[in-house]
N, C-alpha and C. Protein backbone atom coordinates (compact mmCIF):
# COMPACT_ATOMS: atom_id res chain seq x y z
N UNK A 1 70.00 -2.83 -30.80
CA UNK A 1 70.22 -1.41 -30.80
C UNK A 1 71.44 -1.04 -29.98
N UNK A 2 71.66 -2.26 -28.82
CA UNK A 2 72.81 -1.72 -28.46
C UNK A 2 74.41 -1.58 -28.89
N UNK A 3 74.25 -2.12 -30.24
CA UNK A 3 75.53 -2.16 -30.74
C UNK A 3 75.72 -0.76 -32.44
N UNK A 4 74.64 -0.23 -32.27
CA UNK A 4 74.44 1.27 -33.06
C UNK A 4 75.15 2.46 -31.82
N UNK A 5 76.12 3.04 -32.80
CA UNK A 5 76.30 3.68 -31.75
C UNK A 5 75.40 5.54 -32.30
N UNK A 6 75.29 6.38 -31.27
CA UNK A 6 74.30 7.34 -31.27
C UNK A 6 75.36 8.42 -31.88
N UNK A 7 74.75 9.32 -32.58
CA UNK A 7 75.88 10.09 -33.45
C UNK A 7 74.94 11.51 -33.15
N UNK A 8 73.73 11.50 -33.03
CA UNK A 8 73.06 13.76 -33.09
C UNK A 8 71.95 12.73 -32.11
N UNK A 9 71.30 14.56 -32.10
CA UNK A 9 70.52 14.15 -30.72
C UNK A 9 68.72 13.64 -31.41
N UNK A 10 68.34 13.68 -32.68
CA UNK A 10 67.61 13.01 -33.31
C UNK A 10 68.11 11.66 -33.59
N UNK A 11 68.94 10.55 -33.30
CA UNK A 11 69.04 9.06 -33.04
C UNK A 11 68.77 9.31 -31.41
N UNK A 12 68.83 9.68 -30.42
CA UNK A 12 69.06 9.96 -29.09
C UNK A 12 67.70 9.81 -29.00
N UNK A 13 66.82 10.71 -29.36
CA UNK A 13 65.23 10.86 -29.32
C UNK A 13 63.99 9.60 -29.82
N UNK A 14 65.29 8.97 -30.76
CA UNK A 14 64.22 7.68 -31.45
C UNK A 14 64.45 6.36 -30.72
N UNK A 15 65.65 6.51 -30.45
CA UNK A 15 66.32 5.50 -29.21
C UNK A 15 65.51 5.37 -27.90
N UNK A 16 65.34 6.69 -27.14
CA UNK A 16 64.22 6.55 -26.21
C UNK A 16 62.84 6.61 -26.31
N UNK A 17 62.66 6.77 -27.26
CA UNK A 17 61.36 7.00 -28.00
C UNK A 17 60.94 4.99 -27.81
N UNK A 18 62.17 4.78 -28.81
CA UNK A 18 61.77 2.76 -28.44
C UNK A 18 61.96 2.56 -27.65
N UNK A 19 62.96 2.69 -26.71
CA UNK A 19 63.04 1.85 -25.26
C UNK A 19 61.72 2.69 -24.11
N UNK A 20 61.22 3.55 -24.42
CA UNK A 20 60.36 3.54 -23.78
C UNK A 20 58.80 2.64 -24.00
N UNK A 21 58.98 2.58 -25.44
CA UNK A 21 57.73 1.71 -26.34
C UNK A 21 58.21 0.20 -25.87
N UNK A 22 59.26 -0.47 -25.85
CA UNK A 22 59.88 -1.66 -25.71
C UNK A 22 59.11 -1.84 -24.10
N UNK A 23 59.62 -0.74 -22.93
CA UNK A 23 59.18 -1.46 -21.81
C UNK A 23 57.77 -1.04 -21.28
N UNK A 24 57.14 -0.23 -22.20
CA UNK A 24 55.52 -0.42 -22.12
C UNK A 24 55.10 -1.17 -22.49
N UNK A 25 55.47 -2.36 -23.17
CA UNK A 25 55.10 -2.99 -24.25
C UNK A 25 55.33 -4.60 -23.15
N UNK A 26 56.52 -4.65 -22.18
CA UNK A 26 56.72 -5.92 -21.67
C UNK A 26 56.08 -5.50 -20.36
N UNK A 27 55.52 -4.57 -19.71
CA UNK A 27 54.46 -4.50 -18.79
C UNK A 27 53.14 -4.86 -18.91
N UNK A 28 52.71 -5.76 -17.66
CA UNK A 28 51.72 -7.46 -18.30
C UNK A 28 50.24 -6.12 -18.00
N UNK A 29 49.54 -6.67 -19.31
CA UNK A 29 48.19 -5.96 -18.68
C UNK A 29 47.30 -5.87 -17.25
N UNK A 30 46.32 -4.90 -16.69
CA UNK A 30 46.21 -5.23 -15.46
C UNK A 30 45.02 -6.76 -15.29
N UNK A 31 45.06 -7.17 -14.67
CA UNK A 31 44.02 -8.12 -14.60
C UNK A 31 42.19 -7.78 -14.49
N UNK A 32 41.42 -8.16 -14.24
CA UNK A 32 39.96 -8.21 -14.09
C UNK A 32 39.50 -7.17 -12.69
N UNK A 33 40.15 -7.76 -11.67
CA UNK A 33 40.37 -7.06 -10.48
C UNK A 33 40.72 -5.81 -10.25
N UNK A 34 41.85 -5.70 -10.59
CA UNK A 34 42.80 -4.27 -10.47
C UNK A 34 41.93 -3.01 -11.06
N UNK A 35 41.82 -2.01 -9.74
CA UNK A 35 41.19 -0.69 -10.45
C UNK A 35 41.66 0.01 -11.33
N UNK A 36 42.88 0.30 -10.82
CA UNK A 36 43.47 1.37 -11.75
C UNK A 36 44.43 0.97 -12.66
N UNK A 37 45.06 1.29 -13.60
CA UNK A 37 45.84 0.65 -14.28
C UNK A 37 47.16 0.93 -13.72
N UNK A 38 48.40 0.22 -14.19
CA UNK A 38 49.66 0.34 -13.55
C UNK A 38 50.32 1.53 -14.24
N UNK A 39 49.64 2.03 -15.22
CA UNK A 39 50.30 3.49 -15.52
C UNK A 39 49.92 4.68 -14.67
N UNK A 40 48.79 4.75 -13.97
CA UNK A 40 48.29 6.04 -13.38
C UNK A 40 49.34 5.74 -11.86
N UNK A 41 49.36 4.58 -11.55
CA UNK A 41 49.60 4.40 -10.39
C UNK A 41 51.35 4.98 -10.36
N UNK A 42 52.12 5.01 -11.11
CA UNK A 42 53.18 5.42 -11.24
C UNK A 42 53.36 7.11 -11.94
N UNK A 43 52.26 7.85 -12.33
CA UNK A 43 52.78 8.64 -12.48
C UNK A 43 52.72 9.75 -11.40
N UNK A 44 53.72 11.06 -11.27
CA UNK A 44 54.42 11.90 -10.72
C UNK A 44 53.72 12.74 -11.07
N UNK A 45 53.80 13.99 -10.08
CA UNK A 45 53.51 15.51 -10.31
C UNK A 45 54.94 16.07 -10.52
N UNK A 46 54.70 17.15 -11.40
CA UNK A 46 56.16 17.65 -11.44
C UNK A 46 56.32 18.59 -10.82
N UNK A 47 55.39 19.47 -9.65
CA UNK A 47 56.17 19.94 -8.52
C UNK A 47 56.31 19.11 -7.45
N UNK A 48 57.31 19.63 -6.61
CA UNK A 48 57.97 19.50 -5.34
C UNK A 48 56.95 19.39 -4.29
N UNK A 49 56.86 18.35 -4.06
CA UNK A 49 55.70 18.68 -2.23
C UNK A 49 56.35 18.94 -1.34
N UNK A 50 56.14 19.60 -0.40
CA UNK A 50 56.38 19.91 0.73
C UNK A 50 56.79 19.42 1.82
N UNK A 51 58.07 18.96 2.37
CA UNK A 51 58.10 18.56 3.61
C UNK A 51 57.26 18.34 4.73
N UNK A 52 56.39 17.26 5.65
CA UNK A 52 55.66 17.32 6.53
C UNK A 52 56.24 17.01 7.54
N UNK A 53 56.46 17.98 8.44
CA UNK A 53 57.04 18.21 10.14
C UNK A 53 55.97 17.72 10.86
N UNK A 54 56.18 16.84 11.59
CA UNK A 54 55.60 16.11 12.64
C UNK A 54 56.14 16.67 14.21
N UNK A 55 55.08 16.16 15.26
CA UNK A 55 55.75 16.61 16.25
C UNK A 55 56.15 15.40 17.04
N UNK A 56 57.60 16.20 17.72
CA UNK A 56 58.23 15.04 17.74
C UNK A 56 58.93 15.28 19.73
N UNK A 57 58.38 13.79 20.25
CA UNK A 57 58.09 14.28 21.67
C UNK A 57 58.77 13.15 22.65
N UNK A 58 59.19 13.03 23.70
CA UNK A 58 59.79 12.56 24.48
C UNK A 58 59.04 11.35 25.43
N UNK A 59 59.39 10.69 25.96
CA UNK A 59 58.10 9.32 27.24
C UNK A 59 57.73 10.57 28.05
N UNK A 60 58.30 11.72 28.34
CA UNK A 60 57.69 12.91 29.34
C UNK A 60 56.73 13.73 28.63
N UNK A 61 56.64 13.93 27.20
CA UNK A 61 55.96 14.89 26.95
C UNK A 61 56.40 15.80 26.46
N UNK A 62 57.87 16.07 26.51
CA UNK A 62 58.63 16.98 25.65
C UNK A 62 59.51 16.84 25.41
N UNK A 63 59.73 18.21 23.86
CA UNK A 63 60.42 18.07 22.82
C UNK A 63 61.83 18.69 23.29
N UNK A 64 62.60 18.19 22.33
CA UNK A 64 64.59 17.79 23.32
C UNK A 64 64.93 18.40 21.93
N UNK A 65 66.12 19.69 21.42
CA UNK A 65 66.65 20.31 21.11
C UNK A 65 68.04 20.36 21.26
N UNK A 66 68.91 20.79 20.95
CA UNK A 66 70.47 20.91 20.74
C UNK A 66 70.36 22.59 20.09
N UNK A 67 71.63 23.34 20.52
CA UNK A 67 71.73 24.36 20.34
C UNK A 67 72.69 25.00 20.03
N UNK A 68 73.46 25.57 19.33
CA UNK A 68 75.11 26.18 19.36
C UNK A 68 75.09 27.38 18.98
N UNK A 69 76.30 27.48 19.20
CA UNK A 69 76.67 29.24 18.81
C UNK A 69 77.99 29.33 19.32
N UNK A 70 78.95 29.82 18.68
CA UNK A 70 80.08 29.83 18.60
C UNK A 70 80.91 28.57 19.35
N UNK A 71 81.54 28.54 20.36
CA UNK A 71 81.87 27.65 21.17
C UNK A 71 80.94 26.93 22.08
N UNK A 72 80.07 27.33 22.64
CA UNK A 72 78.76 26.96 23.14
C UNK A 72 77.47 25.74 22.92
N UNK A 73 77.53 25.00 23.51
CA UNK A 73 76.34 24.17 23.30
C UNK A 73 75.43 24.23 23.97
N UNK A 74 74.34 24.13 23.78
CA UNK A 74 73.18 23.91 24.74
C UNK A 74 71.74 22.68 24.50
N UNK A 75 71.17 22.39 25.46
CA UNK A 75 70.45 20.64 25.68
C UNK A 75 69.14 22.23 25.59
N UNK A 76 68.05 21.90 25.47
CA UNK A 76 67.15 22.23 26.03
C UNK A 76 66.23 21.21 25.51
N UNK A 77 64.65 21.38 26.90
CA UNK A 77 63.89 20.55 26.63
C UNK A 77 62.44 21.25 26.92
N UNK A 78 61.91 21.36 26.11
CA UNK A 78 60.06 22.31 26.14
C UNK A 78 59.09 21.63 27.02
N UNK A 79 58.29 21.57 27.46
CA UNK A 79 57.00 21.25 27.68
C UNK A 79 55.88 22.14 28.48
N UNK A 80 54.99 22.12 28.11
CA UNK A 80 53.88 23.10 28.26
C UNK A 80 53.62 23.49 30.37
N UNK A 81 53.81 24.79 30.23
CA UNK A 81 53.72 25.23 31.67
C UNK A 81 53.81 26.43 31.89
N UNK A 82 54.09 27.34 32.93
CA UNK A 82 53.37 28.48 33.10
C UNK A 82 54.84 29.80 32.49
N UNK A 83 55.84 29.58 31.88
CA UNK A 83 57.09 30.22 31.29
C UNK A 83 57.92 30.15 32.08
N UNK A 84 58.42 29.35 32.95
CA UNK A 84 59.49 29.56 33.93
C UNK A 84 60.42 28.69 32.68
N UNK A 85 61.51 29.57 33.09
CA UNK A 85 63.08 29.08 32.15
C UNK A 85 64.36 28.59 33.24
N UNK A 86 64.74 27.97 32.94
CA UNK A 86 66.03 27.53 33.84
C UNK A 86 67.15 26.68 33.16
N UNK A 87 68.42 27.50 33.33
CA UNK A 87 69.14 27.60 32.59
C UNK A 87 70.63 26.37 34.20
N UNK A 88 71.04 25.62 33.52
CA UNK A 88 71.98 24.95 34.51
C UNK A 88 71.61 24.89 36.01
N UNK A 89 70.10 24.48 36.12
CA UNK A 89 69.67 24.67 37.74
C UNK A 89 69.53 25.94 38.57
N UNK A 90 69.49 26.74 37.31
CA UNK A 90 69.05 28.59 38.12
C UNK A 90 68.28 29.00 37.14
N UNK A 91 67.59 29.90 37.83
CA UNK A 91 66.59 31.19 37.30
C UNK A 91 67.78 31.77 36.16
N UNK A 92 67.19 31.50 34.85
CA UNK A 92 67.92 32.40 33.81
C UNK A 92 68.04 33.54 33.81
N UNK A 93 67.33 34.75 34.68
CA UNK A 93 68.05 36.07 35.37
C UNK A 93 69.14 35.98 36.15
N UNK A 94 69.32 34.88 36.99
CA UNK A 94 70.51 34.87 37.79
C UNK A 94 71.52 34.41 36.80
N UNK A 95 71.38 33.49 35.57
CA UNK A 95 72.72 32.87 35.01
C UNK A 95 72.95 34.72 33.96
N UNK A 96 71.92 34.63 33.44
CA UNK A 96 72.07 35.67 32.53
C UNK A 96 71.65 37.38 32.84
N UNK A 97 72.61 37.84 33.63
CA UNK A 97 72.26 38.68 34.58
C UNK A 97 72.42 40.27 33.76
N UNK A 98 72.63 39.63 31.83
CA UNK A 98 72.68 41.56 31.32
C UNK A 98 71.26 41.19 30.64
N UNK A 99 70.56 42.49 30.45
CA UNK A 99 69.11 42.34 29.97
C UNK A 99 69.21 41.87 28.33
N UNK A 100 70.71 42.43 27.55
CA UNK A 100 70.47 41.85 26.31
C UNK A 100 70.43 40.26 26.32
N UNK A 101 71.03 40.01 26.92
CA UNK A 101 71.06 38.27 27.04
C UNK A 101 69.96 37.44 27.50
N UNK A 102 69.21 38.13 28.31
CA UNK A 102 67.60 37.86 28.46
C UNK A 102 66.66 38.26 27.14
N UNK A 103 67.20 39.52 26.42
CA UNK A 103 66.18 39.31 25.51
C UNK A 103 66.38 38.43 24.20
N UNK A 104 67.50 37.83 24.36
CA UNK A 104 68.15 37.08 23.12
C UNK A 104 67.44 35.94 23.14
N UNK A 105 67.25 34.79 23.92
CA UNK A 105 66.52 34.24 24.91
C UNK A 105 64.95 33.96 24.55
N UNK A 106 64.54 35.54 24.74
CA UNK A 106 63.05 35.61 24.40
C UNK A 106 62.71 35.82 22.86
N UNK A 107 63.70 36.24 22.31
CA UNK A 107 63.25 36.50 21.35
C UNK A 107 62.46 35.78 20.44
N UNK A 108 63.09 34.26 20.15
CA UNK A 108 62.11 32.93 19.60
C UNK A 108 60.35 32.79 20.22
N UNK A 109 60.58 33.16 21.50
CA UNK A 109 59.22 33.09 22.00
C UNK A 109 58.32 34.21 21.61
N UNK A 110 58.90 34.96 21.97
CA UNK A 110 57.97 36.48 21.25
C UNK A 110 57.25 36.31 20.11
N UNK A 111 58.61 35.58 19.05
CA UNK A 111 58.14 35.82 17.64
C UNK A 111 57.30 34.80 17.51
N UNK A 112 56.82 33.52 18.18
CA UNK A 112 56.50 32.60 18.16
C UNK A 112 54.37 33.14 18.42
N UNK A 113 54.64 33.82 19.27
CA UNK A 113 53.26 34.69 20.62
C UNK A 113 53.17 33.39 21.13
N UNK A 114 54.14 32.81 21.94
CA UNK A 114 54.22 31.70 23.11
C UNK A 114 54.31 31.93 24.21
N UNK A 115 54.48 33.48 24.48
CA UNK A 115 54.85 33.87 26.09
C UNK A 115 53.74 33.23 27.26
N UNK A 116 55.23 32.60 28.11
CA UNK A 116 54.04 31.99 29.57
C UNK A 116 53.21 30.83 29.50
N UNK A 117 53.57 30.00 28.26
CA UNK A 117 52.76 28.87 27.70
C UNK A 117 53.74 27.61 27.35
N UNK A 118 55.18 27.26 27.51
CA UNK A 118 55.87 26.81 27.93
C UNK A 118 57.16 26.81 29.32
N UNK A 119 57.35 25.85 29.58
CA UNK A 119 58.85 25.75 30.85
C UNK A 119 59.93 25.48 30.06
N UNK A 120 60.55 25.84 29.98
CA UNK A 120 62.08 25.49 29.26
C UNK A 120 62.92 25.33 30.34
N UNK A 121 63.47 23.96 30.26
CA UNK A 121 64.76 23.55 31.32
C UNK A 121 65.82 23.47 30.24
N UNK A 122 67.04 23.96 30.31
CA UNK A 122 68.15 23.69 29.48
C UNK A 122 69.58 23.82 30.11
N UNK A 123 70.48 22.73 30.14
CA UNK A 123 71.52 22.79 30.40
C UNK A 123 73.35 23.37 29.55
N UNK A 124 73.72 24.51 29.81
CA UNK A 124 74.72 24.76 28.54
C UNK A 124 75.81 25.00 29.21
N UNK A 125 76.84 24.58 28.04
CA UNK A 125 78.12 24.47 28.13
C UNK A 125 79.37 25.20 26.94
N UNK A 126 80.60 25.40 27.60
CA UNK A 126 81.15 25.76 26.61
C UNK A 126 81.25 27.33 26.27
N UNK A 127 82.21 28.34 25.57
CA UNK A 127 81.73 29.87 25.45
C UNK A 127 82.05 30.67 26.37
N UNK A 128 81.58 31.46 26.51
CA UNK A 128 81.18 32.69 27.01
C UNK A 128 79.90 32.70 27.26
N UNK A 129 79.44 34.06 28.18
CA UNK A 129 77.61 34.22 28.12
C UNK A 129 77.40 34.44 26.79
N UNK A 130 77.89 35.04 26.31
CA UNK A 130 77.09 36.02 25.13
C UNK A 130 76.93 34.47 24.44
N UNK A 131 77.73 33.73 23.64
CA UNK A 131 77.56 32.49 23.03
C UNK A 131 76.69 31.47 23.65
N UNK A 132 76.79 31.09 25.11
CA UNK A 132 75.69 30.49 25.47
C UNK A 132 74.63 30.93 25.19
N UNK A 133 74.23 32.15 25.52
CA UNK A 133 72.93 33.07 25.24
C UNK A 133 72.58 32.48 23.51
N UNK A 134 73.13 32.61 22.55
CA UNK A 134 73.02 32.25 21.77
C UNK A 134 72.47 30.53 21.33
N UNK A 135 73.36 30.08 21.79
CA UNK A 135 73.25 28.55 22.04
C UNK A 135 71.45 28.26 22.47
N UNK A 136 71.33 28.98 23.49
CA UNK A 136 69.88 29.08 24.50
C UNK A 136 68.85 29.11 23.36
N UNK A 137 69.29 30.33 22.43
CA UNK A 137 67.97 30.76 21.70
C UNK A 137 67.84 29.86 20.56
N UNK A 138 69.18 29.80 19.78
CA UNK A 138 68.96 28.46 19.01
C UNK A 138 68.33 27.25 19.48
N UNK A 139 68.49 26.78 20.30
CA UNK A 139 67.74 25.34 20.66
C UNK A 139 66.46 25.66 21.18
N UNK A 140 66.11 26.35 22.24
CA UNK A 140 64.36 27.02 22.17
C UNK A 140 63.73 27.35 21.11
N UNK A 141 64.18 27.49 20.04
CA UNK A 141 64.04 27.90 18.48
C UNK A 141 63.48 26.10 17.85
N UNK A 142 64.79 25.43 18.10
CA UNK A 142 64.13 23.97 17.36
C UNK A 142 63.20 23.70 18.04
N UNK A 143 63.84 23.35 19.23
CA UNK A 143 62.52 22.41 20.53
C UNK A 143 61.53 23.13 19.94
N UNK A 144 60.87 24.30 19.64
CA UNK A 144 59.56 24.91 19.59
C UNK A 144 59.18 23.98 18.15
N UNK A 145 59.63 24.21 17.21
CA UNK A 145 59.54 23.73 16.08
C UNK A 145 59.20 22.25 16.46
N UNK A 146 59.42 21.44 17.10
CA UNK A 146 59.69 19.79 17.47
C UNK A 146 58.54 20.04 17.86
N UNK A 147 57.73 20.70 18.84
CA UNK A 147 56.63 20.55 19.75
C UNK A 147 55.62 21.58 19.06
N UNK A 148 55.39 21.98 18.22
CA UNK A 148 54.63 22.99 17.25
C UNK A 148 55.44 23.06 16.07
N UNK A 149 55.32 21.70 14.94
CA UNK A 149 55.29 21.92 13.60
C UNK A 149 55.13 23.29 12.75
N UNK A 150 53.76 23.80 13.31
CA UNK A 150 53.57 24.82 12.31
C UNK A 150 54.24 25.94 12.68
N UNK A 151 54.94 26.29 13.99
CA UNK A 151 55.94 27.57 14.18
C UNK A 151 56.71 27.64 13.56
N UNK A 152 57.72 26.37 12.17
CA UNK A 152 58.60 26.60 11.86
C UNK A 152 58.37 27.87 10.84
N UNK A 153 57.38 27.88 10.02
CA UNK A 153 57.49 29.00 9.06
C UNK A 153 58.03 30.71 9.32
N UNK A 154 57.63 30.43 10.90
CA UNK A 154 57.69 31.74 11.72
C UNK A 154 58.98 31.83 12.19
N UNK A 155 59.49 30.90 12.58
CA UNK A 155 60.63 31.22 13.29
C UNK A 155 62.09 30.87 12.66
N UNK A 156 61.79 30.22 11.29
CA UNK A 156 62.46 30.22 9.68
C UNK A 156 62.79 31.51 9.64
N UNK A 157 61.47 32.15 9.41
CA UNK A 157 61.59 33.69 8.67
C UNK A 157 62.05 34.95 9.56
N UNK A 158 62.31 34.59 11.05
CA UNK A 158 62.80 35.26 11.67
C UNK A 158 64.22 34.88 12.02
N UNK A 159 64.86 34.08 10.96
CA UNK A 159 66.23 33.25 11.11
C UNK A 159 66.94 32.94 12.55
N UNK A 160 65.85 32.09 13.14
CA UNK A 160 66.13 31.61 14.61
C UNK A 160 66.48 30.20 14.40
N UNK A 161 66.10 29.63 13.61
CA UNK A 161 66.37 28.21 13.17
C UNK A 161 68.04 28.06 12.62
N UNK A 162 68.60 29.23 11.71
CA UNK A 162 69.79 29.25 11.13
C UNK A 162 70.90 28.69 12.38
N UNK A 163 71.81 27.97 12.35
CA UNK A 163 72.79 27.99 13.17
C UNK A 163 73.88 28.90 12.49
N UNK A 164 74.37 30.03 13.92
CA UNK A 164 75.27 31.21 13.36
C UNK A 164 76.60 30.44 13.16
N UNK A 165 76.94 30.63 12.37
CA UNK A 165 78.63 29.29 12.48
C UNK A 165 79.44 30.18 12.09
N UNK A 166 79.60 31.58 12.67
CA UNK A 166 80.70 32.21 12.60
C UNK A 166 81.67 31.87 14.11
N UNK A 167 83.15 31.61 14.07
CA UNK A 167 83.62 31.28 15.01
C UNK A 167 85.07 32.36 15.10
N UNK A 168 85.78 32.25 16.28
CA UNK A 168 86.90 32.85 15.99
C UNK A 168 87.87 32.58 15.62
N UNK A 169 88.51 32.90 15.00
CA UNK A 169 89.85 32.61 13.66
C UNK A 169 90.92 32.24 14.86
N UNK A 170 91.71 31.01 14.03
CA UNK A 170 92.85 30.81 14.61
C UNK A 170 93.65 31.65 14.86
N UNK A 171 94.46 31.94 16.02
CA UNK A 171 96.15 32.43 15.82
C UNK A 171 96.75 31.82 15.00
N UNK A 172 97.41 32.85 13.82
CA UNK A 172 98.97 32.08 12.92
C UNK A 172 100.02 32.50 13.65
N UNK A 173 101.12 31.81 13.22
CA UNK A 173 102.04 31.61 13.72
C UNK A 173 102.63 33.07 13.13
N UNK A 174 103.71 33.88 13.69
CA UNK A 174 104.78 34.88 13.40
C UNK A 174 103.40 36.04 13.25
N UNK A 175 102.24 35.73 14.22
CA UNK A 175 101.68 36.95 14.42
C UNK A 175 101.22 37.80 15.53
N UNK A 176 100.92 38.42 16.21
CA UNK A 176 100.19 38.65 17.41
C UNK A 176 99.03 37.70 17.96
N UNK A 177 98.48 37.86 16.93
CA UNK A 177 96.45 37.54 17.13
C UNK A 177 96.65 36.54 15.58
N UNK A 178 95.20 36.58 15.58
CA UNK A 178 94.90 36.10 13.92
C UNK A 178 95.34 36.56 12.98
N UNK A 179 95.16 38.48 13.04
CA UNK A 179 95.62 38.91 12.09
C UNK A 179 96.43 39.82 12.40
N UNK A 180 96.87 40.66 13.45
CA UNK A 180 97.59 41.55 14.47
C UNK A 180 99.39 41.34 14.37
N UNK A 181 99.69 42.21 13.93
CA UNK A 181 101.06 41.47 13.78
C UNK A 181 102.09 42.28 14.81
N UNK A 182 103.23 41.72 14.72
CA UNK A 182 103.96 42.63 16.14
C UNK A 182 104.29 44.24 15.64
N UNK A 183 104.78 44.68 16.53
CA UNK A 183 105.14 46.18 16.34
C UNK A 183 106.26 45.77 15.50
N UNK A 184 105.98 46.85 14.64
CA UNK A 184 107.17 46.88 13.49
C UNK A 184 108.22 47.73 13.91
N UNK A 185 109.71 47.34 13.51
CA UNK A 185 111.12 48.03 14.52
C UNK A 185 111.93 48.46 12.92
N UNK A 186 112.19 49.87 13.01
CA UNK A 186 112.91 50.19 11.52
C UNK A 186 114.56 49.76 11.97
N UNK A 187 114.79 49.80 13.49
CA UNK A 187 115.95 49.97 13.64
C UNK A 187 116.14 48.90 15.00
């Protein structure tokens, strides 16, 4: 057959039609033993299953995260304790001393109803506050997910998981800024 060549899509259909009959046909029957036959054992559902998130944990006990946001990175690491946060070896009120940046922060936890039921230690780098702040909430966002599987649905749908990958635009050349161009001279 392999030297017919296929011309409409009725030779196409009879073609696989035999090569599927051909290699049912050289698959050895099951033996005496064998429960099931070797056809059930190979067939498929034709939906999609579901990803299974495991939790996924450290020789200490907790779950280790990565975090970004614009220029910014951040380490954080979860484990179960009374909510103290600490951000580069300080009280995250002292690093993050405007209240929006504290609530940016909380926000994963809120949406989570985790308040006061983890410690978050995290070290960040890179940015500005506002982007670290960001950085912070993204990775308290995974770590939670790492150490409570089933929060991801929650904190998916509250797009805390998304990494924001908007960044700031290069300077071009023969301009002010990115897009800013010099004062224009008629004369």
């Amino acid at each position: 057959m392999g030297d017919k060549e296929i011309k409409s899509l009725e030779e196409l259909g009879k073609a696989t039609a035999a090569a599927e009959t051909a290699t049912k046909a050289d698959v050895p029957a099951p033996a005496d033993g064998d429960a099931a036959p070797a056809e059930e054992a190979t067939t498929q559902s034709d939906e999609p299953t579901a990803p299974v998130y495991v939790q996924k944990l450290d020789a200490q006990g907790r779950a280790y995260a990565t975090g970004k946001r614009k220029n910014a990175i951040a380490r954080v690491w979860i484990k179960p304790g009374n909510g103290k946060i600490t951000v580069n070896g300080r009280e995250f009120k002292t690093y993050f001393a405007r209240p929006v940046l504290q609530l940016v922060i909380h926000q994963p936890i809120l949406a989570a109803e985790r308040k006061d039921q983890y410690d978050i230690v995290c070290t960040v780098k890179g940015g500005g506050l506002s982007g670290q702040a960001g950085a912070v909430r993204h990775g308290v966002s995974r770590a939670l997910t790492y150490f409570e599987p089933d929060l991801r649905g929650v904190l998916k749908k509250g797009g805390f998981l998304t990494r924001d990958s908007r960044v700031v635009e290069r300077k071009k050349y023969g301009r002010a800024k990115a897009r800013k161009s010099f004062q224009f001279s008629k004369r």
